[in-house]
PDB file of N, CA and C in Angstrom:
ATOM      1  N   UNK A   1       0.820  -1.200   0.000  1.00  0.00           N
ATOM      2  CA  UNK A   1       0.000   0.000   0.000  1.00  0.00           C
ATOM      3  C   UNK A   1       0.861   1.260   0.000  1.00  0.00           C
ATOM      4  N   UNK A   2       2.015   1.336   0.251  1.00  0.00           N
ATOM      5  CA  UNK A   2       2.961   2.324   0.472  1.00  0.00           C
ATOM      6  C   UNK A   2       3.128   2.990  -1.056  1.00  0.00           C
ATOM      7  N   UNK A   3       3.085   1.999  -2.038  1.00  0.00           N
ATOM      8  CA  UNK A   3       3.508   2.531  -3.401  1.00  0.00           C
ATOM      9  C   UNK A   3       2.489   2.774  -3.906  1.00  0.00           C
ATOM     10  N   UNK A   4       1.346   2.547  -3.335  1.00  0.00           N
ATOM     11  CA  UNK A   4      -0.177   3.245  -3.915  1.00  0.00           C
ATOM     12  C   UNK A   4      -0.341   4.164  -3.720  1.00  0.00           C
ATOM     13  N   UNK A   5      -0.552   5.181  -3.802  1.00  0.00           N
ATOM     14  CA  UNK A   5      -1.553   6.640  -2.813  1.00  0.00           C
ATOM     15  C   UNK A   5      -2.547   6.663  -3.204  1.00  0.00           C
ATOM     16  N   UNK A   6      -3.577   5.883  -2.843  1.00  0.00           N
ATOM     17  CA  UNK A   6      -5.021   5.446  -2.710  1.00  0.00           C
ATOM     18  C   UNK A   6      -5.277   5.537  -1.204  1.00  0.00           C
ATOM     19  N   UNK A   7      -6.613   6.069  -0.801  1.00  0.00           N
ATOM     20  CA  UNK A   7      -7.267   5.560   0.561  1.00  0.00           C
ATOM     21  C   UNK A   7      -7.215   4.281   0.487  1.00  0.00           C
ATOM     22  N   UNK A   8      -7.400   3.504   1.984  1.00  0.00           N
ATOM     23  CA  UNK A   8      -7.089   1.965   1.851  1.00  0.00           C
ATOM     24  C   UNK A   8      -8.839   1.210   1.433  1.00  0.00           C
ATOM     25  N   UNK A   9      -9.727   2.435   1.378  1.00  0.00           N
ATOM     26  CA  UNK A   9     -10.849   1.728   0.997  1.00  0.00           C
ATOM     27  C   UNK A   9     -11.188   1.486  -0.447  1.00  0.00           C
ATOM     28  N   UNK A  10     -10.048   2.364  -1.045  1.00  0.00           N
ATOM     29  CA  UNK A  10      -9.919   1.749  -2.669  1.00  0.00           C
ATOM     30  C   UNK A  10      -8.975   0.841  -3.522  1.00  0.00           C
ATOM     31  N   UNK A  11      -8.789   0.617  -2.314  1.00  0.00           N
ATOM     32  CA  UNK A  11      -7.549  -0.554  -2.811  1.00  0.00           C
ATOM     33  C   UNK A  11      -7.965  -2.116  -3.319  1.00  0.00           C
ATOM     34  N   UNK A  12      -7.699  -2.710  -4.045  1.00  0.00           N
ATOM     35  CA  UNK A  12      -8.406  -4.198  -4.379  1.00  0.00           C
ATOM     36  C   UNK A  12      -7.107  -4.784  -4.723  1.00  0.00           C
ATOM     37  N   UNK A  13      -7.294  -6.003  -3.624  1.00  0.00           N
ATOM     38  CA  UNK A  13      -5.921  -6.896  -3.909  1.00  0.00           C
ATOM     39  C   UNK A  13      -6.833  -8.189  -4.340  1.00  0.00           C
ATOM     40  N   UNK A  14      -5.695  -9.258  -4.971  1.00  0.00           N
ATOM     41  CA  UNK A  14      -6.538 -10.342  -5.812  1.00  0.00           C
ATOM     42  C   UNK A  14      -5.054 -11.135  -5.349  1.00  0.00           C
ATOM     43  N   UNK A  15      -5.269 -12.352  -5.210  1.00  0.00           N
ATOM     44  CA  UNK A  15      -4.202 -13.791  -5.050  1.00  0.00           C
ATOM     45  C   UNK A  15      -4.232 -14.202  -6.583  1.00  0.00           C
ATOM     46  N   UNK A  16      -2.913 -14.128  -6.772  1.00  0.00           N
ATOM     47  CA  UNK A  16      -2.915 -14.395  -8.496  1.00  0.00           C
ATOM     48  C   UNK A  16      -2.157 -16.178  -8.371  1.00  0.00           C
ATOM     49  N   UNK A  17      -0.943 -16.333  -7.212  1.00  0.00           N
ATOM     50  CA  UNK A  17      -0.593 -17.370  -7.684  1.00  0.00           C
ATOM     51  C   UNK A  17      -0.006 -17.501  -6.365  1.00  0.00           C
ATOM     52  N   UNK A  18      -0.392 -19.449  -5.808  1.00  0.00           N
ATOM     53  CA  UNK A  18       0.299 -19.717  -4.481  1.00  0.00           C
ATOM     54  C   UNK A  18       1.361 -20.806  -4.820  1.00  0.00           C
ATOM     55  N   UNK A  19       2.623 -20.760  -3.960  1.00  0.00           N
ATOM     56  CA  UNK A  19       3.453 -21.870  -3.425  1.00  0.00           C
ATOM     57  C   UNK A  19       2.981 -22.329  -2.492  1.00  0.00           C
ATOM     58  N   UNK A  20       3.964 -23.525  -2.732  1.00  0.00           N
ATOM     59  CA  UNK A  20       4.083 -23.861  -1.054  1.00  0.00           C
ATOM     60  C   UNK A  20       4.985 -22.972   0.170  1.00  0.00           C
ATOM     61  N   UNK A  21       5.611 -21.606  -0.457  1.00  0.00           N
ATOM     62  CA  UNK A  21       6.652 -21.188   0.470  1.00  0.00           C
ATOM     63  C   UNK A  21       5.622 -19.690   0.101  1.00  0.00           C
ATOM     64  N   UNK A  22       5.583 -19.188  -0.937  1.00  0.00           N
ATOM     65  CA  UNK A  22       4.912 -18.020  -1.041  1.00  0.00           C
ATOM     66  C   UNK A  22       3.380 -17.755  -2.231  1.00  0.00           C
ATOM     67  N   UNK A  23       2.566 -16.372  -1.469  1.00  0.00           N
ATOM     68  CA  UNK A  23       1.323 -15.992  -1.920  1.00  0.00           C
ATOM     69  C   UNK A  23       2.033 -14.950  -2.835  1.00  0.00           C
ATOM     70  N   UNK A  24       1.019 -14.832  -4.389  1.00  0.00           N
ATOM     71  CA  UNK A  24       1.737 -13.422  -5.222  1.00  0.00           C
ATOM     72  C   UNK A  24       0.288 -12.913  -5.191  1.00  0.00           C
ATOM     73  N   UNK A  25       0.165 -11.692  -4.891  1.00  0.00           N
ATOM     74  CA  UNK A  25      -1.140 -10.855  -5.170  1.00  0.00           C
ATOM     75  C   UNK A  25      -1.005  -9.465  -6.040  1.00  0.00           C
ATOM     76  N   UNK A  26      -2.015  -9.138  -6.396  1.00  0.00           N
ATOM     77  CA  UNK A  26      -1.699  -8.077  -7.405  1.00  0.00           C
ATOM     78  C   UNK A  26      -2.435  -6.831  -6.230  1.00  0.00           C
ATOM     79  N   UNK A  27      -2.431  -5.716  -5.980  1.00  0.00           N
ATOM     80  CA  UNK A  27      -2.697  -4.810  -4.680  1.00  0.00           C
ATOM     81  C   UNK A  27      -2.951  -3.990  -6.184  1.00  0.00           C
ATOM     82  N   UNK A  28      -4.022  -3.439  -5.994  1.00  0.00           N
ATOM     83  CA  UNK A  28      -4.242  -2.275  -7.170  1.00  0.00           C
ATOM     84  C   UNK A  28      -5.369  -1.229  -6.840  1.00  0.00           C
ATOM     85  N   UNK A  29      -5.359   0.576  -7.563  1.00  0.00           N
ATOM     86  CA  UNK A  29      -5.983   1.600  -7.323  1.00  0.00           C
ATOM     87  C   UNK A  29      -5.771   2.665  -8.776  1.00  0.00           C
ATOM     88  N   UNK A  30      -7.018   3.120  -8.852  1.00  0.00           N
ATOM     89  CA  UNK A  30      -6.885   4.113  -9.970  1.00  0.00           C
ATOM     90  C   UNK A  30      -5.800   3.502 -10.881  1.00  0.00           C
ATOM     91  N   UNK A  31      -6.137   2.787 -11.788  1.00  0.00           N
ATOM     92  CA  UNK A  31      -5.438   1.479 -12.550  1.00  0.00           C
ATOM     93  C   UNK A  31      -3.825   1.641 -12.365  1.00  0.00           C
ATOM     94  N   UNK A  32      -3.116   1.818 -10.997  1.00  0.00           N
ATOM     95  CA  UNK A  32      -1.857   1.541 -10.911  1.00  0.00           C
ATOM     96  C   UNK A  32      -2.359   0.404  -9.934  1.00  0.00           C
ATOM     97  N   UNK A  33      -0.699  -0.605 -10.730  1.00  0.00           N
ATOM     98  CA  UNK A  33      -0.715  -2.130  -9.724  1.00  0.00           C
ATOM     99  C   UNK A  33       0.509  -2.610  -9.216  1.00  0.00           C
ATOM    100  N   UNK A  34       0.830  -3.098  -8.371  1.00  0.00           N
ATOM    101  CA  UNK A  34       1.866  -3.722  -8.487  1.00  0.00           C
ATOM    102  C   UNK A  34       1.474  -5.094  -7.619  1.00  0.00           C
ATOM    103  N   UNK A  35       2.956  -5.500  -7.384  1.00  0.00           N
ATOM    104  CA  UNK A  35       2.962  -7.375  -6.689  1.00  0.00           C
ATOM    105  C   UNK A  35       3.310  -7.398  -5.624  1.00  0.00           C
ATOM    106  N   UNK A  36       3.126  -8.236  -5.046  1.00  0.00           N
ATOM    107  CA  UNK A  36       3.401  -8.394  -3.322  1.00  0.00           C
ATOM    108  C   UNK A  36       3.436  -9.980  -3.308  1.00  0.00           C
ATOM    109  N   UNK A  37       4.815 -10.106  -2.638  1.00  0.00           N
ATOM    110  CA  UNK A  37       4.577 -12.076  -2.509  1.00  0.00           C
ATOM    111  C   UNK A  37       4.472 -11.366  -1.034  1.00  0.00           C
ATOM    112  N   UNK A  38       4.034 -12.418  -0.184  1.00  0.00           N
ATOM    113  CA  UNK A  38       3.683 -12.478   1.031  1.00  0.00           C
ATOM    114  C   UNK A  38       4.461 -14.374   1.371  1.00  0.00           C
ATOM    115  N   UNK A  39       4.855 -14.361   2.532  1.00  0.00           N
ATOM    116  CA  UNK A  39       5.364 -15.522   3.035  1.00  0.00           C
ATOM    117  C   UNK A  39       4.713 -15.522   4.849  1.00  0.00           C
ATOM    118  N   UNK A  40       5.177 -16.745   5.285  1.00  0.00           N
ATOM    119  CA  UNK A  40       4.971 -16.700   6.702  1.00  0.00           C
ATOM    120  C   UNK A  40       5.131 -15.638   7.305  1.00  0.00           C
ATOM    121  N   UNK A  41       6.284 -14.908   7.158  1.00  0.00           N
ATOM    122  CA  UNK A  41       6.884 -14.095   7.776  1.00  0.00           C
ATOM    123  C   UNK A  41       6.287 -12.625   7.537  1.00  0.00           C
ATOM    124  N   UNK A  42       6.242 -12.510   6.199  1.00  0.00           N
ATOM    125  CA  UNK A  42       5.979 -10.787   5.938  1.00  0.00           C
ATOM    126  C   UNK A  42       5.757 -10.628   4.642  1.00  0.00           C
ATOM    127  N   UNK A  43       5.233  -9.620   3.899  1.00  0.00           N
ATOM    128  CA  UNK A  43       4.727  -9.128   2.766  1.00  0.00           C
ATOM    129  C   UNK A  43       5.548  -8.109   2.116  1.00  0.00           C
ATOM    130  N   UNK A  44       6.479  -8.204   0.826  1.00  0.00           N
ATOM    131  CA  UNK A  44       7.249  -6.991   0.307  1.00  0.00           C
ATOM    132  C   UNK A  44       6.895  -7.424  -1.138  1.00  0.00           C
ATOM    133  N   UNK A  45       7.334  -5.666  -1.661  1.00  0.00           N
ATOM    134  CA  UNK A  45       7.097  -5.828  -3.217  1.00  0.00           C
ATOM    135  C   UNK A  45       7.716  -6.803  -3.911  1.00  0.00           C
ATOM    136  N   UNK A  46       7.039  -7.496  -4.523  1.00  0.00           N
ATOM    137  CA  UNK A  46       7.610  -8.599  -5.624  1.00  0.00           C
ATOM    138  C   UNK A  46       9.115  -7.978  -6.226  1.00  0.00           C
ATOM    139  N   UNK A  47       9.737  -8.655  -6.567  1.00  0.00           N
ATOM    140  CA  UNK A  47      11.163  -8.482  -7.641  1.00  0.00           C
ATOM    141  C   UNK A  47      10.608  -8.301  -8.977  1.00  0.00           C
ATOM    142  N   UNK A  48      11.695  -7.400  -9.253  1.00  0.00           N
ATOM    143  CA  UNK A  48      11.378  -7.257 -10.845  1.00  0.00           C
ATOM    144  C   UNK A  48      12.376  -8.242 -11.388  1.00  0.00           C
ATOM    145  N   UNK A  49      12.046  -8.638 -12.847  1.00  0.00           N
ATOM    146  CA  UNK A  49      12.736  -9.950 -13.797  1.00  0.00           C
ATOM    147  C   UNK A  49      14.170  -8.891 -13.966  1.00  0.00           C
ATOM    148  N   UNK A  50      15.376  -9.202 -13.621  1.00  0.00           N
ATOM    149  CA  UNK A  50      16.257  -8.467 -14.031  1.00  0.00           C
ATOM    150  C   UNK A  50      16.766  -8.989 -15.375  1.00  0.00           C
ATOM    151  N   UNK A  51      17.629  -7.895 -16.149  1.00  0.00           N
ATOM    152  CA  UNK A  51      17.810  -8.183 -17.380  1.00  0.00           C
ATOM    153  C   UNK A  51      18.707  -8.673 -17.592  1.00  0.00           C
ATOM    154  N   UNK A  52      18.620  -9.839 -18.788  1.00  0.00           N
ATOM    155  CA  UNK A  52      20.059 -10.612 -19.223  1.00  0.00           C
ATOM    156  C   UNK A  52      21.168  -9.424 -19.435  1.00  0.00           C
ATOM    157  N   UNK A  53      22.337  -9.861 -19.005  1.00  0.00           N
ATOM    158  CA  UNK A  53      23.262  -9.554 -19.679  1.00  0.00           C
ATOM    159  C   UNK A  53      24.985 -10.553 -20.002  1.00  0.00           C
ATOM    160  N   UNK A  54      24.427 -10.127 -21.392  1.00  0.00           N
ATOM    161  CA  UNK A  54      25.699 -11.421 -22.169  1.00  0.00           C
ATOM    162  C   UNK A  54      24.754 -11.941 -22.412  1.00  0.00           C
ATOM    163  N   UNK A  55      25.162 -13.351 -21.799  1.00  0.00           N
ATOM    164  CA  UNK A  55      24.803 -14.685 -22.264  1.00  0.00           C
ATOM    165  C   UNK A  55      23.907 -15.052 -20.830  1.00  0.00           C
ATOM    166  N   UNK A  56      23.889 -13.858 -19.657  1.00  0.00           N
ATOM    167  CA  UNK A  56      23.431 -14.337 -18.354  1.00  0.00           C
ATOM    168  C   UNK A  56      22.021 -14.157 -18.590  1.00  0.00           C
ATOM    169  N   UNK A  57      20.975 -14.921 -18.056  1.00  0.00           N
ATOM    170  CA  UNK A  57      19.767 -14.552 -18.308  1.00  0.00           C
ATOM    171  C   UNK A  57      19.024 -15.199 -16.919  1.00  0.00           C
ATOM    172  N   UNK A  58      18.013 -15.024 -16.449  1.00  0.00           N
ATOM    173  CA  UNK A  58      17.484 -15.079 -15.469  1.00  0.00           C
ATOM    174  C   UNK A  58      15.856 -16.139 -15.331  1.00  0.00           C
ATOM    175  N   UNK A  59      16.150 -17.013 -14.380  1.00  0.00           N
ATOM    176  CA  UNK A  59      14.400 -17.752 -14.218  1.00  0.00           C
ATOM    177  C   UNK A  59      13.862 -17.878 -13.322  1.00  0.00           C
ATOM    178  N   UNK A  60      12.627 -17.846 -13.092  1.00  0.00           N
ATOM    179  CA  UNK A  60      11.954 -17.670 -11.816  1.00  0.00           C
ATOM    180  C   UNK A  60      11.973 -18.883 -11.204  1.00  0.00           C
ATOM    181  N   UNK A  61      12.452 -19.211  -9.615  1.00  0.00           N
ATOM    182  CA  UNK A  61      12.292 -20.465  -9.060  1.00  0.00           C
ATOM    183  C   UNK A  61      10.687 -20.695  -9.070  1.00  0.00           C
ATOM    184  N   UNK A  62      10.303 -21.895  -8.975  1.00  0.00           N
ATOM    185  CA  UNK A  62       8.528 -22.217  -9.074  1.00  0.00           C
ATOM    186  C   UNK A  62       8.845 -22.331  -7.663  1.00  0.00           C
ATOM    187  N   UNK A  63       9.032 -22.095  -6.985  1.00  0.00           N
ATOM    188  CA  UNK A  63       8.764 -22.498  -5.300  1.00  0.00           C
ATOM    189  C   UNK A  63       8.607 -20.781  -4.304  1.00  0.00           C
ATOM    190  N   UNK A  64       9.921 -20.299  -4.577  1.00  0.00           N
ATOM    191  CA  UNK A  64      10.157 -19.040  -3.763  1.00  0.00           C
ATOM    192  C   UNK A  64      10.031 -18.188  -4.749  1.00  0.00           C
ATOM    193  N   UNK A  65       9.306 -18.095  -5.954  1.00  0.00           N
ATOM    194  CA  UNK A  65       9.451 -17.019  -6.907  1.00  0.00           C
ATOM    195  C   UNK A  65      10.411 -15.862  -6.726  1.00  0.00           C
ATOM    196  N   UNK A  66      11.828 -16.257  -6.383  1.00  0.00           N
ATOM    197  CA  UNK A  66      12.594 -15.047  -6.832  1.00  0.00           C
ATOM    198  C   UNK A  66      13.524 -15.500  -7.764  1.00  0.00           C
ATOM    199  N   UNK A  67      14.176 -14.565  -8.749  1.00  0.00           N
ATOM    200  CA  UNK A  67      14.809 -15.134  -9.521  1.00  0.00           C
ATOM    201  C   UNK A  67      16.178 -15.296  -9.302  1.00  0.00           C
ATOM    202  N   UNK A  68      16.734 -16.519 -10.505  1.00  0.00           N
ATOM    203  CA  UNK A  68      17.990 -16.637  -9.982  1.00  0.00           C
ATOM    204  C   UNK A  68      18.518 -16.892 -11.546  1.00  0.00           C
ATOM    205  N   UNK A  69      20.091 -17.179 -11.372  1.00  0.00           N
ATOM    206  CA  UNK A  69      20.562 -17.063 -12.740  1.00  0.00           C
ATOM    207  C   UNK A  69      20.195 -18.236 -13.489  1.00  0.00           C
ATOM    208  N   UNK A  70      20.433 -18.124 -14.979  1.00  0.00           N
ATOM    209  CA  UNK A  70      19.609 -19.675 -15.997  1.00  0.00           C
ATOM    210  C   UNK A  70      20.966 -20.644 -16.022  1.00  0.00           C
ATOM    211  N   UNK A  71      20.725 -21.708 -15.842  1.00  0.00           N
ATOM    212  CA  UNK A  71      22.324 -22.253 -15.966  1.00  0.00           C
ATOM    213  C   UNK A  71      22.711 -22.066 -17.559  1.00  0.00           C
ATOM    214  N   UNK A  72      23.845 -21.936 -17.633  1.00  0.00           N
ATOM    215  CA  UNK A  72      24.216 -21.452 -19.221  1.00  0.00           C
ATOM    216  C   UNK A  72      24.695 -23.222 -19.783  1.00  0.00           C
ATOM    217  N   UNK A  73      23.678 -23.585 -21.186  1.00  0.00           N
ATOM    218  CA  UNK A  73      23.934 -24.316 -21.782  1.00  0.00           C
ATOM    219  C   UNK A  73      25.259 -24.796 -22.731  1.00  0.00           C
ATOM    220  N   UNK A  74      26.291 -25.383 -21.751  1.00  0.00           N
ATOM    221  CA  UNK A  74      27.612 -25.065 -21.941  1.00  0.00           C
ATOM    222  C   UNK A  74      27.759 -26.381 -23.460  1.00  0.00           C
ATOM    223  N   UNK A  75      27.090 -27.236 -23.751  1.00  0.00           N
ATOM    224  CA  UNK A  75      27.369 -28.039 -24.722  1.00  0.00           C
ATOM    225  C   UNK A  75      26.955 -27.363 -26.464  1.00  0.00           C
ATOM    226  N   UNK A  76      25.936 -25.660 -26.198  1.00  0.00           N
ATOM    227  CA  UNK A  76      26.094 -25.110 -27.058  1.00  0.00           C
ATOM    228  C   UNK A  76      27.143 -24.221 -27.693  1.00  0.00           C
ATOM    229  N   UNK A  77      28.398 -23.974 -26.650  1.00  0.00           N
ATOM    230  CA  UNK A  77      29.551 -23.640 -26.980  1.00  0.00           C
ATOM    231  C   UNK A  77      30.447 -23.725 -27.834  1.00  0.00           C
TER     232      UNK A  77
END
């Protein structure tokens, strides 16, 4: 809600996608949105997909949805 400036009575959050480790919801107002995973512990803005660079490129774990590096397909070398 911090990155909204909406009253909190216009705010509409929706559960888009669960783990077993984390909730992703979309928190949205006056059509700005953003993501929020939520875990046991606490709720922060989702990560953004960071961008390849080189040959480095990035994939989302299916468990803890944060990303991590792609292993680089070394037999295409």
């Amino acid at each position: 809600m911090r990155n909204l400036k909406c009253p909190r009575g216009d705010i509409e959050t929706e559960l888009v996608r669960q783990t077993p480790k984390v909730r992703e919801y979309v928190v949205a107002c006056d059509f700005i949105y953003t993501r929020v995973h939520c875990s046991d512990r606490s709720c922060q803005p989702a990560p953004l997909q960071p961008p390849c660079v080189g040959d480095l490129c990035f994939e989302e774990d299916p468990v803890t949805l944060q990303w991590k590096p792609k292993p680089v397909d070394r037999s295409a070398l």
